[in-house]
C-alpha atoms as a PDB file:
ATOM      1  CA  UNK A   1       0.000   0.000   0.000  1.00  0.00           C
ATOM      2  CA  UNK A   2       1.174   3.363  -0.712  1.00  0.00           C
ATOM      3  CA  UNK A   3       2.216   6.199   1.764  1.00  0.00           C
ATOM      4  CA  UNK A   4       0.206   9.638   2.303  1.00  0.00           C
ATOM      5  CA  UNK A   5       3.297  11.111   0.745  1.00  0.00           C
ATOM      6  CA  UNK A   6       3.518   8.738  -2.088  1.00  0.00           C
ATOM      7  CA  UNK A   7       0.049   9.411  -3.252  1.00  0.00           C
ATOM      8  CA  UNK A   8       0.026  13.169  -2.726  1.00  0.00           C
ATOM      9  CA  UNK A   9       3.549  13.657  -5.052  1.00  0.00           C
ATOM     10  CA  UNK A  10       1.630  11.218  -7.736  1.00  0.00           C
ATOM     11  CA  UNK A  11      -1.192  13.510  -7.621  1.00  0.00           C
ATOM     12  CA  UNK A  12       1.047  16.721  -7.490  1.00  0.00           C
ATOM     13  CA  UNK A  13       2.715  15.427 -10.637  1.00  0.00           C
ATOM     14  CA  UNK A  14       0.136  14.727 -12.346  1.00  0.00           C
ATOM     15  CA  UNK A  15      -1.397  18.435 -11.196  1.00  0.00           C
ATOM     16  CA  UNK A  16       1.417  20.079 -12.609  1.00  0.00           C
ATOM     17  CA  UNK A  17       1.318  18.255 -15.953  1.00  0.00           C
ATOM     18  CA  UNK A  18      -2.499  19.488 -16.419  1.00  0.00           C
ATOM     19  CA  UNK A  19      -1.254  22.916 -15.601  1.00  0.00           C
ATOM     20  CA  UNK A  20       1.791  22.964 -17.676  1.00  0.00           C
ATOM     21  CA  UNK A  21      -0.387  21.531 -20.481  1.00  0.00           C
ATOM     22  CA  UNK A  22      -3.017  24.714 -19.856  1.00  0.00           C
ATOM     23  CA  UNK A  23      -0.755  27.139 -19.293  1.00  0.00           C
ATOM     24  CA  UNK A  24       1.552  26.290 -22.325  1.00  0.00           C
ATOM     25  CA  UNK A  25      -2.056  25.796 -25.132  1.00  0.00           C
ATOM     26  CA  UNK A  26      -3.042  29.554 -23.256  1.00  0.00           C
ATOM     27  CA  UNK A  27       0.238  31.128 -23.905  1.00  0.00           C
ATOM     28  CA  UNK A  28       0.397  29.760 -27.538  1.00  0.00           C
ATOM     29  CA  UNK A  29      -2.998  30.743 -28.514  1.00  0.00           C
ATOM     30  CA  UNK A  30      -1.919  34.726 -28.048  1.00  0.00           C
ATOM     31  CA  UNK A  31       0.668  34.576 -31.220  1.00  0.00           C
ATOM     32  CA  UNK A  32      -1.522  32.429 -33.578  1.00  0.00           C
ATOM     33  CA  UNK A  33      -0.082  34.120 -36.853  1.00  0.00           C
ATOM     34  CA  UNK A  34       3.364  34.286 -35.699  1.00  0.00           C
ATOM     35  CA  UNK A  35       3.556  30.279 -34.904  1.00  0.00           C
ATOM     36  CA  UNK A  36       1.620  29.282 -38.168  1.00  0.00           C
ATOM     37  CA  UNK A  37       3.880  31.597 -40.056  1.00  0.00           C
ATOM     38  CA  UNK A  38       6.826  29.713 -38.500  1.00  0.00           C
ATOM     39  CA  UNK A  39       4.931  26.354 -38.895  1.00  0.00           C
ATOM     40  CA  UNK A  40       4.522  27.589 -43.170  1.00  0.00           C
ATOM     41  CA  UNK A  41       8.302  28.468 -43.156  1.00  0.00           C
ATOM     42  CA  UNK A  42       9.588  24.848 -41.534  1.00  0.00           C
ATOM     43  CA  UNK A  43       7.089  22.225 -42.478  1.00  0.00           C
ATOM     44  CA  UNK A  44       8.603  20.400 -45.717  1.00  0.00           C
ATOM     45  CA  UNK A  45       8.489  17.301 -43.835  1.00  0.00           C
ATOM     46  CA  UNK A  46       4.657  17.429 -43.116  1.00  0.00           C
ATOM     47  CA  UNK A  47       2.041  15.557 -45.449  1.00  0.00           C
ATOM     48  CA  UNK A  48       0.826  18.023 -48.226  1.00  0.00           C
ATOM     49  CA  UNK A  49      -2.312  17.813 -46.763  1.00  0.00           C
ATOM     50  CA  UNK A  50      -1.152  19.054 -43.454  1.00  0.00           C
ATOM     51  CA  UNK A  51       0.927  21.743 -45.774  1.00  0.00           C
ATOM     52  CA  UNK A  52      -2.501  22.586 -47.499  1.00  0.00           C
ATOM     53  CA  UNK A  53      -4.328  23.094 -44.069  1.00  0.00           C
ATOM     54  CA  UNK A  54      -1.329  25.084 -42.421  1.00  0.00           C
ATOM     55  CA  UNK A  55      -1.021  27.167 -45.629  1.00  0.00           C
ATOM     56  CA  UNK A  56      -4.785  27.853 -45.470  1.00  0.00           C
ATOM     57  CA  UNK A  57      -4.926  28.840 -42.371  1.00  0.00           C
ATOM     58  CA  UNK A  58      -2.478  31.407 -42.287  1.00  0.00           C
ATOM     59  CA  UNK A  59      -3.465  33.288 -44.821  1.00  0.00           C
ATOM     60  CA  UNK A  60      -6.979  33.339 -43.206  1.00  0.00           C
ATOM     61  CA  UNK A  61      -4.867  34.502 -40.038  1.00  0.00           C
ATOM     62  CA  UNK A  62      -3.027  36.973 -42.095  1.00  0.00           C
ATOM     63  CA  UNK A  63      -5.778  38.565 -43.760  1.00  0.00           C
ATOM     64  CA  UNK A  64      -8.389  38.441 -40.987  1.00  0.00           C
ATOM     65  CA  UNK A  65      -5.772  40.017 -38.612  1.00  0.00           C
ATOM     66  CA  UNK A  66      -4.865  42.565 -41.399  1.00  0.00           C
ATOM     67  CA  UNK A  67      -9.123  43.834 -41.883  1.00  0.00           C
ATOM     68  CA  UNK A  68     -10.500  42.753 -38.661  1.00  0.00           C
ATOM     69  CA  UNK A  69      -8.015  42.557 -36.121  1.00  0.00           C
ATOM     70  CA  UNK A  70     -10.603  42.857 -33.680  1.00  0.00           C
ATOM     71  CA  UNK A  71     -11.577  39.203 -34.241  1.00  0.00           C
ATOM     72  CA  UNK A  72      -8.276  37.944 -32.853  1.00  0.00           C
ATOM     73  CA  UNK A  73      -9.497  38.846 -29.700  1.00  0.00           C
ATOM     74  CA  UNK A  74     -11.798  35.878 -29.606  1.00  0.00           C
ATOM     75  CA  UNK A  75      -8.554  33.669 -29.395  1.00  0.00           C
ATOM     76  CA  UNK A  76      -7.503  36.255 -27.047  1.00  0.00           C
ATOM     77  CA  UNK A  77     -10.440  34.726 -24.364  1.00  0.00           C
ATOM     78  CA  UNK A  78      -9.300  31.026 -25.454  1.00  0.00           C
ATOM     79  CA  UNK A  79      -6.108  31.778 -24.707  1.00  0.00           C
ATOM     80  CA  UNK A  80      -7.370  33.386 -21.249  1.00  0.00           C
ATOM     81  CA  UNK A  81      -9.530  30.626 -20.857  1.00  0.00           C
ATOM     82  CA  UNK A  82      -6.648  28.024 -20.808  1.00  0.00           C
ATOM     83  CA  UNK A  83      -4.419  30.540 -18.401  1.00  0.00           C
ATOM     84  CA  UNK A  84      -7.649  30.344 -15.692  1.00  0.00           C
ATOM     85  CA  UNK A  85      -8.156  26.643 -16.043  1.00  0.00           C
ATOM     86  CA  UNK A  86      -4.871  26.471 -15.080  1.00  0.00           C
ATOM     87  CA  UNK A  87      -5.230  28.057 -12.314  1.00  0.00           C
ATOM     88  CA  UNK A  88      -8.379  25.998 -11.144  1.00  0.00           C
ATOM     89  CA  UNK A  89      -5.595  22.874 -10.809  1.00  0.00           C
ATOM     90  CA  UNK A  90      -4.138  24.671  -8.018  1.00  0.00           C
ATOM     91  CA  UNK A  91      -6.851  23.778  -5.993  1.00  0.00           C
ATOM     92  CA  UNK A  92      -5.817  19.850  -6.414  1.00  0.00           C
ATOM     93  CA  UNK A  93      -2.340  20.377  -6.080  1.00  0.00           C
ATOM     94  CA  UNK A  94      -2.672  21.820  -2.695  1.00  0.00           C
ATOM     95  CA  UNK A  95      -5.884  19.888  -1.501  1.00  0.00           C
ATOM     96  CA  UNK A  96      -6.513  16.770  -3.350  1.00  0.00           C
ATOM     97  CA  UNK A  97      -9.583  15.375  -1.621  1.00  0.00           C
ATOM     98  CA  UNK A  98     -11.386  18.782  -1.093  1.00  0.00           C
ATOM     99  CA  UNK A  99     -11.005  18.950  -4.575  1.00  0.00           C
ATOM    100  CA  UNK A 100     -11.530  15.997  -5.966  1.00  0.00           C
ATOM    101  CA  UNK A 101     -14.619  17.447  -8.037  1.00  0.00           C
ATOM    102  CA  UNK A 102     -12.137  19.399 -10.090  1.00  0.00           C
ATOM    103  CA  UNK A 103     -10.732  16.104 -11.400  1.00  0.00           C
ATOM    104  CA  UNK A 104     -13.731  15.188 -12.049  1.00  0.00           C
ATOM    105  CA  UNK A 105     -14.738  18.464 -13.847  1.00  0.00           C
ATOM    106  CA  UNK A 106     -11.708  17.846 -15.598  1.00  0.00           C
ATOM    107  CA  UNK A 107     -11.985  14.558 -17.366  1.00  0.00           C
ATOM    108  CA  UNK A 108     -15.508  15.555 -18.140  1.00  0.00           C
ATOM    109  CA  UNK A 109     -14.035  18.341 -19.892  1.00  0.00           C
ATOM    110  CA  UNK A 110     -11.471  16.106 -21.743  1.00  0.00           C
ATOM    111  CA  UNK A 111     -14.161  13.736 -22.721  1.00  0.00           C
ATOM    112  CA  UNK A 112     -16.490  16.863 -24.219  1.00  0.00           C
ATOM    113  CA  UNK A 113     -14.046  17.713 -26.597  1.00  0.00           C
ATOM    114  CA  UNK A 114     -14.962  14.704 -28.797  1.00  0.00           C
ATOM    115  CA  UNK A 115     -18.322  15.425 -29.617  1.00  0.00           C
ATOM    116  CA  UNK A 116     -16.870  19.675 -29.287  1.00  0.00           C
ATOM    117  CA  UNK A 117     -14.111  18.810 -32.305  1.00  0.00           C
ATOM    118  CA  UNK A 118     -16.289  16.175 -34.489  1.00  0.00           C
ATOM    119  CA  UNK A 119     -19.579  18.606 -34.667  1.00  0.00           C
ATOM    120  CA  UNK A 120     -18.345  21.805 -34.805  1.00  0.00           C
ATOM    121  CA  UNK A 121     -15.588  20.799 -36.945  1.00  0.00           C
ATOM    122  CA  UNK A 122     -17.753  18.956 -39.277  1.00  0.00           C
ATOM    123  CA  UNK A 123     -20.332  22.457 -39.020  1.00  0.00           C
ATOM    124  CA  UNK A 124     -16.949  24.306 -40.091  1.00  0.00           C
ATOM    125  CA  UNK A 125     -15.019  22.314 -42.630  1.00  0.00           C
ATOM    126  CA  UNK A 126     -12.127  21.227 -40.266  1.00  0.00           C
ATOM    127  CA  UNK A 127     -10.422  18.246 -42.014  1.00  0.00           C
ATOM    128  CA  UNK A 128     -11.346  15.191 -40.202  1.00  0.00           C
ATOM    129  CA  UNK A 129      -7.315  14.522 -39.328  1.00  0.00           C
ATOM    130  CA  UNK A 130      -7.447  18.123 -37.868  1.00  0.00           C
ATOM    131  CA  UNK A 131     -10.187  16.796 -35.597  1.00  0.00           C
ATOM    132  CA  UNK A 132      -8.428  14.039 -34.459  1.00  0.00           C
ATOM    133  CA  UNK A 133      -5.710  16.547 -33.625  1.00  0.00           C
ATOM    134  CA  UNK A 134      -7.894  18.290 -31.404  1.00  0.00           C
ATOM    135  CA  UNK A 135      -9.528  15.021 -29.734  1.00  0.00           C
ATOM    136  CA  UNK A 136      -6.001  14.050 -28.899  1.00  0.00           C
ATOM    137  CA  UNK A 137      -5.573  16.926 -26.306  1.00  0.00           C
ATOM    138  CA  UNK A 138      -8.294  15.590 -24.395  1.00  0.00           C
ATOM    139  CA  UNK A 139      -6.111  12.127 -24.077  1.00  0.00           C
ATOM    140  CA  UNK A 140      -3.313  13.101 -23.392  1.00  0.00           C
ATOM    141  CA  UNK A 141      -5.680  15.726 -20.785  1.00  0.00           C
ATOM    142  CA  UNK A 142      -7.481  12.628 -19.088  1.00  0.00           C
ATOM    143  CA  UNK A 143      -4.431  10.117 -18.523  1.00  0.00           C
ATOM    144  CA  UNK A 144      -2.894  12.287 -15.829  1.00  0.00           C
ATOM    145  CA  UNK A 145      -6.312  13.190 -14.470  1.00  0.00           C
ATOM    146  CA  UNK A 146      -7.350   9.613 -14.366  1.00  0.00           C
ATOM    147  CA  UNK A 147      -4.129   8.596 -12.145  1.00  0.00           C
ATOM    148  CA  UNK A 148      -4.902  11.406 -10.075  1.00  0.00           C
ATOM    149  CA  UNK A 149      -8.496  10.677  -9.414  1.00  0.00           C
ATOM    150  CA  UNK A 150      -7.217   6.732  -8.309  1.00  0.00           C
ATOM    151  CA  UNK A 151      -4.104   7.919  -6.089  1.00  0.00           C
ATOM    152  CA  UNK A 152      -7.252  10.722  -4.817  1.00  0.00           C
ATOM    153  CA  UNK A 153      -9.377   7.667  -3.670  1.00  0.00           C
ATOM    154  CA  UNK A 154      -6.286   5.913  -2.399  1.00  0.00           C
ATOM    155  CA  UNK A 155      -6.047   8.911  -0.512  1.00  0.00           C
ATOM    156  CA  UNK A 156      -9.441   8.967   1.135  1.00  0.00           C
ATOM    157  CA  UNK A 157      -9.334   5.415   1.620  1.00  0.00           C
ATOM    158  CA  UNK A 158      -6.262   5.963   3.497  1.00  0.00           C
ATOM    159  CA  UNK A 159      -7.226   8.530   5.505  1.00  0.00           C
ATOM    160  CA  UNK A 160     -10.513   6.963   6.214  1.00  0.00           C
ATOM    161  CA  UNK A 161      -8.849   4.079   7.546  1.00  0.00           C
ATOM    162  CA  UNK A 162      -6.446   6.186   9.771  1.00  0.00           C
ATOM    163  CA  UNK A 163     -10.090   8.232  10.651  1.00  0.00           C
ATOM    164  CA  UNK A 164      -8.750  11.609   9.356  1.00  0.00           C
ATOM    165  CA  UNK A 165     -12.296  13.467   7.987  1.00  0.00           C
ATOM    166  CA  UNK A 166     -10.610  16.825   6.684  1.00  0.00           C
ATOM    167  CA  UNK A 167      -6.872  15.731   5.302  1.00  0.00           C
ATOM    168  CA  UNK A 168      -4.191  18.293   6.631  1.00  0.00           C
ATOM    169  CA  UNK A 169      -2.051  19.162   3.670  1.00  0.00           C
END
């Protein structure tokens, strides 16, 4: 059986990966044309239909941010969106069982994407390989929250059984 300390570093890891992972898709989404631009300058080694997409995208980027650079500000929220998130995983890292219902908010989340990327990227002609893309985040999301949800009810189990009700972390 695992120690109290064992199963709060798991869960701390596997915190910090989820707000790593936010915090890094929030910071990226700011520069949008910038990092497509790059992508379009260093992607001979990507399939031409990845080439195609990239390509098309940034000159949508390019000339939307040109006439309406207002509209960037919509990725503007995502990106804030991703930097708050991140700090909702705080609440985990410090106090796992009081907030266990973030995990659980959290792979809820991850598993909404699917139906998020396949509908409204069917609604907006997203190539179906983009979508995949997309659904992929929400894997690589729910893995660490999974682990962290078990070592979690380790945790209460554990403290149940030592007959602590509100875990001192």
């Amino acid at each position: 059986m695992k120690t109290q300390q064992q199963l709060i570093k798991r869960i701390r890891i596997c915190m910090a990966i989820v707000i790593a992972g936010l915090f890094i898709g929030g910071v990226t989404a700011f520069p949008l044309e910038t990092e497509i631009g790059w992508l379009i300058n260093n992607m001979h080694m990507l399939p031409n239909a990845v080439q195609t997409w990239l390509s098309s995208i940034y000159l949508a980027l390019h000339n939307t941010n040109n006439q309406y650079p207002y509209l960037a500000y919509g990725t503007d929220w995502l990106a804030f969106a991703h930097l708050v998130l991140a700090v909702l995983f705080i609440g985990p890292y410090r106090h796992p069982v009081k907030n266990s219902w973030v995990i659980q908010f959290g792979m809820i989340a991850s598993i909404a994407i699917f139906p998020m990327a396949f509908i409204a990227g069917g609604v907006r002609d997203i190539p179906v390989f983009w979508q995949i893309i997309d659904c992929s985040f929400g894997i690589i999301c729910m893995l660490p929250l999974y682990v962290a949800y078990k070592n979690i009810n380790e945790l209460t189990a554990l403290y149940a059984k030592q007959g602590i009700t509100v875990p001192a972390i």
